[in-house]
Every structure is written in C-alpha cells, then in structure tokens.
Protein backbone atom coordinates (compact mmCIF):
# COMPACT_ATOMS: atom_id res chain seq x y z
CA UNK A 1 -4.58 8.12 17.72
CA UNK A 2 -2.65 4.77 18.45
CA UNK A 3 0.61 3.31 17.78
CA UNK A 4 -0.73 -0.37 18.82
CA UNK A 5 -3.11 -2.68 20.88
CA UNK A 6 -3.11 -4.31 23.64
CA UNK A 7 -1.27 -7.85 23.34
CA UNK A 8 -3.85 -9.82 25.35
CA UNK A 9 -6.81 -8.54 24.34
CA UNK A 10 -6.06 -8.41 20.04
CA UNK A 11 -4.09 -11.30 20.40
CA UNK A 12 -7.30 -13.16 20.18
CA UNK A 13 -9.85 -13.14 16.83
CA UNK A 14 -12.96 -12.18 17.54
CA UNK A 15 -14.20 -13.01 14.64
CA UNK A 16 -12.96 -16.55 15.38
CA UNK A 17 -13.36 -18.06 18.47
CA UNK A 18 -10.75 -20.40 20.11
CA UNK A 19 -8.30 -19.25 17.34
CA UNK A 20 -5.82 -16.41 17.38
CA UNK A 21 -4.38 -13.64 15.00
CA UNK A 22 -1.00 -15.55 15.22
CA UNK A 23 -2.73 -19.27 14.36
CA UNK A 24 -1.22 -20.80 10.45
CA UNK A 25 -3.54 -19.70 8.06
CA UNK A 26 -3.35 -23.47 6.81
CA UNK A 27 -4.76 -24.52 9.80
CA UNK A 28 -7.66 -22.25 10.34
CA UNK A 29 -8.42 -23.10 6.39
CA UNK A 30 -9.09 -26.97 7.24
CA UNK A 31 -10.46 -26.34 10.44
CA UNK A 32 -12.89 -25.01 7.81
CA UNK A 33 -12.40 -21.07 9.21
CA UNK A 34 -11.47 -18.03 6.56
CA UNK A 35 -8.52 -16.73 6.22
CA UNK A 36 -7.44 -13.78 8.39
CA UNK A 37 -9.43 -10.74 7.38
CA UNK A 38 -8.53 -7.29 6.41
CA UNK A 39 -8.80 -5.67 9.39
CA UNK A 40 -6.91 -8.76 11.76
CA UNK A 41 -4.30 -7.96 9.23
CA UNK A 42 -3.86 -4.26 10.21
CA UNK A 43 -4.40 -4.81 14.37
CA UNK A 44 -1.29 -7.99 13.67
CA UNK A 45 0.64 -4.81 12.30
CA UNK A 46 0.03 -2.53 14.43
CA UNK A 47 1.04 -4.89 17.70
CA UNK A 48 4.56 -5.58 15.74
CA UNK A 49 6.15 -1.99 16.77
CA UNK A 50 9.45 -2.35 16.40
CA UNK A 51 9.66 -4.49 13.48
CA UNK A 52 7.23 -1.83 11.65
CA UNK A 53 9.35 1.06 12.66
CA UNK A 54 12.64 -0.85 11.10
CA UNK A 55 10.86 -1.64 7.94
CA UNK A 56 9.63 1.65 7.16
CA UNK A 57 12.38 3.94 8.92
CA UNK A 58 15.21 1.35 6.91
CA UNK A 59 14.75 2.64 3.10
CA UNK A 60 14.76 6.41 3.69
CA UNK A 61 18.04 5.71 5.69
CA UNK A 62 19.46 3.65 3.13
CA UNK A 63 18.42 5.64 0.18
CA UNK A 64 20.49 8.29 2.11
CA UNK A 65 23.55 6.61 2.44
CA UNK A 66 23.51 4.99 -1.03
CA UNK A 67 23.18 8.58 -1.91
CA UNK A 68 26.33 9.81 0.11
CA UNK A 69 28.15 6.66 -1.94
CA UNK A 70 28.64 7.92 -5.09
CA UNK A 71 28.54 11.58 -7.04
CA UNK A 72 26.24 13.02 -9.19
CA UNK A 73 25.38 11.23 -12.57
CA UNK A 74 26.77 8.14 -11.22
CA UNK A 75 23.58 6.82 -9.66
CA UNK A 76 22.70 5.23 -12.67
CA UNK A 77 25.32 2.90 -12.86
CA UNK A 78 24.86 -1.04 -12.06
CA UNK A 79 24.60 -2.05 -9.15
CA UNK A 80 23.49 1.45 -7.90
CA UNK A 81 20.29 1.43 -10.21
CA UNK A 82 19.39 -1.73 -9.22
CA UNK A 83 19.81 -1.03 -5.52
CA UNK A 84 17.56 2.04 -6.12
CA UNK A 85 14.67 -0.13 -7.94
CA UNK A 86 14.70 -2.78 -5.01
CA UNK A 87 13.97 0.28 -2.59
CA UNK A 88 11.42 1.61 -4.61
CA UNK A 89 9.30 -1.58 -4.86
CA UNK A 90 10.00 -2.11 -0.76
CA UNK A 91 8.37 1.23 -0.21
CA UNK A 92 5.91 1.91 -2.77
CA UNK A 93 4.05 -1.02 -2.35
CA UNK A 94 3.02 -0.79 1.13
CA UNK A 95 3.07 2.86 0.45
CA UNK A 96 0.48 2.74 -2.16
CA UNK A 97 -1.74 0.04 -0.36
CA UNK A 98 -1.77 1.97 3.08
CA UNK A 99 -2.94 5.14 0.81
CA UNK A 100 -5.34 3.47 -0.67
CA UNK A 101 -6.75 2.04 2.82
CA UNK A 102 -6.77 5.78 3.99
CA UNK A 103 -8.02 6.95 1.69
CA UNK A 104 -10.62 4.66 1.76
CA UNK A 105 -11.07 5.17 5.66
CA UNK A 106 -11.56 9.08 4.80
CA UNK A 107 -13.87 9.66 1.86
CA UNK A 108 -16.11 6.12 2.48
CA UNK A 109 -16.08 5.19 5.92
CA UNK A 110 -15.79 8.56 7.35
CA UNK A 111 -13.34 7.40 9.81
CA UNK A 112 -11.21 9.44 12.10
CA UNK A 113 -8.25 9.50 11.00
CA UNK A 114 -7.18 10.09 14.52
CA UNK A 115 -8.29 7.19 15.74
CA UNK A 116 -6.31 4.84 13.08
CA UNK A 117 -2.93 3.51 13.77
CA UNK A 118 -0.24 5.09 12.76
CA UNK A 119 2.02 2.63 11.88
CA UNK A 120 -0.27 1.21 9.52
CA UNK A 121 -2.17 3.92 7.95
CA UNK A 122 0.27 6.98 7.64
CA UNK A 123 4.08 5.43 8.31
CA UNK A 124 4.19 3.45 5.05
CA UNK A 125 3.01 6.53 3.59
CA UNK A 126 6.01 9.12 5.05
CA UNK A 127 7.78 6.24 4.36
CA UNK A 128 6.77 5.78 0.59
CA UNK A 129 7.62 10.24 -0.06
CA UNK A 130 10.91 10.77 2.17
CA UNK A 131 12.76 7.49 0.27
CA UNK A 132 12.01 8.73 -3.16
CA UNK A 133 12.00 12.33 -2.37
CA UNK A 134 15.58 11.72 -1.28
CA UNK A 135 16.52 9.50 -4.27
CA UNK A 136 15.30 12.01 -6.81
CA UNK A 137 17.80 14.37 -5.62
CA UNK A 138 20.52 11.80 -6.48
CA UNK A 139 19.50 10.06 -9.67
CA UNK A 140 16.68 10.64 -12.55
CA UNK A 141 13.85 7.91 -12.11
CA UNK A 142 13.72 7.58 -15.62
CA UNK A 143 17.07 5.60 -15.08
CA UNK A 144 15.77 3.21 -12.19
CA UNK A 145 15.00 -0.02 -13.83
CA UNK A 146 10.75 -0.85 -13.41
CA UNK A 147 10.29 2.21 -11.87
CA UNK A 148 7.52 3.69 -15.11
CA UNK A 149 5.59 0.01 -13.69
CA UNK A 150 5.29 1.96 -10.39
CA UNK A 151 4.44 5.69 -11.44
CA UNK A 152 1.91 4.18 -14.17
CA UNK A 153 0.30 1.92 -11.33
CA UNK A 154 -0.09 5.15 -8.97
CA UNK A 155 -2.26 6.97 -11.70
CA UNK A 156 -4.06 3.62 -12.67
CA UNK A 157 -5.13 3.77 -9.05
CA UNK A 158 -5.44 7.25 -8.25
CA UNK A 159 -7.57 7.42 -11.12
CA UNK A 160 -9.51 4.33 -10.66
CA UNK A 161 -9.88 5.54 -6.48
CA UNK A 162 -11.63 8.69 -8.45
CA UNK A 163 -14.12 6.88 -10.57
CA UNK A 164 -15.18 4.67 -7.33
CA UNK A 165 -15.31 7.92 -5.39
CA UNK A 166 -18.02 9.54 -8.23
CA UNK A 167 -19.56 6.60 -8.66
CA UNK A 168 -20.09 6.41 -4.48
CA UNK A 169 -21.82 9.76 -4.54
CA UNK A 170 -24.22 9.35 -7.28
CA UNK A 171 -27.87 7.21 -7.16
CA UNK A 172 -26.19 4.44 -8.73
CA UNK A 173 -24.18 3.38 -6.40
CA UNK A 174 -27.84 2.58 -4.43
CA UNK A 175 -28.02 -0.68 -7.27
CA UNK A 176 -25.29 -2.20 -5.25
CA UNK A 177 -26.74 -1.76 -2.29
CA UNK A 178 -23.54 -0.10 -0.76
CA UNK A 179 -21.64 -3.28 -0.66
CA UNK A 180 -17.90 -3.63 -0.17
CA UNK A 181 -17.18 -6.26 -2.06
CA UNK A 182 -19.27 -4.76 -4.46
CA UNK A 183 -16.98 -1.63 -4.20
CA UNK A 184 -14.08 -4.16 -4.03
CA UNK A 185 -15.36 -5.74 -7.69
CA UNK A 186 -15.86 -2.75 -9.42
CA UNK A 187 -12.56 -1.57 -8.59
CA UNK A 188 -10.71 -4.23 -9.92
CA UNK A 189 -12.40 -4.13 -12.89
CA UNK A 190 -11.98 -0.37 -13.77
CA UNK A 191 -8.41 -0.98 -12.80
CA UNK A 192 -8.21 -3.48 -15.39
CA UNK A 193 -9.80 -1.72 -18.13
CA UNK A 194 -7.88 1.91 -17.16
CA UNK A 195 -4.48 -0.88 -17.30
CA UNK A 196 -5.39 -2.07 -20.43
CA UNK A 197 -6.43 1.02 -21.90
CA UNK A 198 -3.09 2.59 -20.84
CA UNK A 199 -1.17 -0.94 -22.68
CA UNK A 200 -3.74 0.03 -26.01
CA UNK A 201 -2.49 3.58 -26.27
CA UNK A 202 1.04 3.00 -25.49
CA UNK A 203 1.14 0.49 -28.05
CA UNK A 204 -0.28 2.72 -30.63
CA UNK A 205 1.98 5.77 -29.98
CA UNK A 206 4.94 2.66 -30.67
C-alpha cells in the first residue's frame, strides 16, 4: 500500500531515457518520443500529495457547506443547482475513471490492490460517494442540471466493464490474443453501441 514514490527515482521515465515525467508533452512529441503513458500518468499523481488530497478532500467539504447554506427544497434554485452540477462533474469524472482502472487492476490484471496507490486508485473513488452521498440529502438529483448525462454514463460503463469482463473469461477472448488495446478497442466500441442504443430507445419512448 503507498501514498507516493520516491521523487528521484519516478521523477525519471523509464520508458524514455534522458526525458522525465515532468518534460512538455510537445517536446517529447517532436523529439519523435510518445506521449506520456498510462501508467507515468498515475506514478505523476501519486508524487503530487498534497495537491491530490485538496482536489479530492475539496468537493465533499464544499458540498457540505453549500448544504448548511440554504434549507430544504431550496437547493434547486439558481445558482445553487448549478453549483451542485459543477461538483458533480469535478468528482464523478475522476471518480468513474479511477473505478474503472480498479476495477480493471482487480478482475484482469489480478493486481493487489494493496500494493496500488491510494491516492489514485481509491481517493477519487471515496471522493466520487461522500460528495454526492452528502448532496442527495440536500437536493433531488433529478433537479441538478446534466446530472441524467452522468448516472446514464455510469451504467453505459458498468455495463459495458461487464460485457468485457464475460467476454475475458470465455475462448474468444484467445482470437485477440489477450491484447490491451485489443481490450481497449472493443470497449469503446460496445460503449458506443450500448450509448447509442440507450439514445434509440429513449427516443422512441418520446
């Protein structure tokens, strides 16, 4: 279990010699390098303590105070809603994402969840269910502006994580050799035909 790497030794890519987590993307790109990966991404994160413990520990507190602000049925109002909406989207994007990448590290990879960092894998996460847990108690989501966006992208994804899952544990997952970007491709598109499928039946219901 670890809250963070060491500076000196992470602050360097391996995967790119001579370069370092914290060199421009733009330059690496016409020094003809790739762009920093997935998993550079998540040790950058995890060295940035303090800034990931604001970020994440910041909404829940808010959402609690904008709570305290006004009485019941009043949450609603403008600029309240909007307020609301703006904290939803800052937590259940990184929320969603860092459940999806544990969830990922659990059922495919078989990692140890013990051995992840925290910050990155299960803070966005507590993050993500104290904010909205506490900002159900104070206003209906049905009245947060974009919020049925969010709850119909969490199904589209839980449900699309579930198809990849079956699909992972059956012989024909062995056609694609195992592959993550093969794993990566077929979940975007079963995420685009569950979205549009969702768009098809909505529209017929209308």
């Amino acid at each position: 279990m670890t809250w963070g790497h060491e500076r000196a030794r992470s602050r360097f890519s391996p995967m790119y010699p001579g370069t370092t987590l914290y060199t421009p993307a733009l330059l690496r790109l016409k020094s003809g390098e790739n762009l920093m990966t997935l998993n550079e991404l998540i040790i950058l994160s995890g060295n940035h303590t303090l800034l990931m413990l604001v970020v994440f520990v910041l909404p829940p507190v808010v959402t609690l105070l904008l709570g305290l602000s006004h009485g019941p049925g009043k949450g609603e109002e403008p600029p309240r809603c909007y307020f609301y909406a703006v904290l939803i989207y800052m937590t259940c994007l990184p929320g969603l994402f860092a459940l999806t990448l544990t969830a990922y590290s659990l059922f495919f990879t078989k990692q140890n969840l013990l051995d992840v960092n925290l910050l990155v894998y299960l803070l966005p996460i507590l993050s993500m269910g104290l904010t909205l847990s506490l900002m159900a108690r104070k206003i209906s989501f049905d009245d947060i502006p974009g919020f049925e966006r969010i709850s119909g992208l969490m199904i589209i994804l839980t449900a699309t994580f579930a198809v990849l899952f079956f699909l992972s544990r059956t012989r024909i997952w062995l056609l694609f050799s195992g592959s993550f970007l093969w794993l990566l491709a077929i979940g975007i598109i079963i995420f685009i035909i569950l979205q549009l499928s969702v768009k098809l039946v909505t529209q017929a219901r209308n």
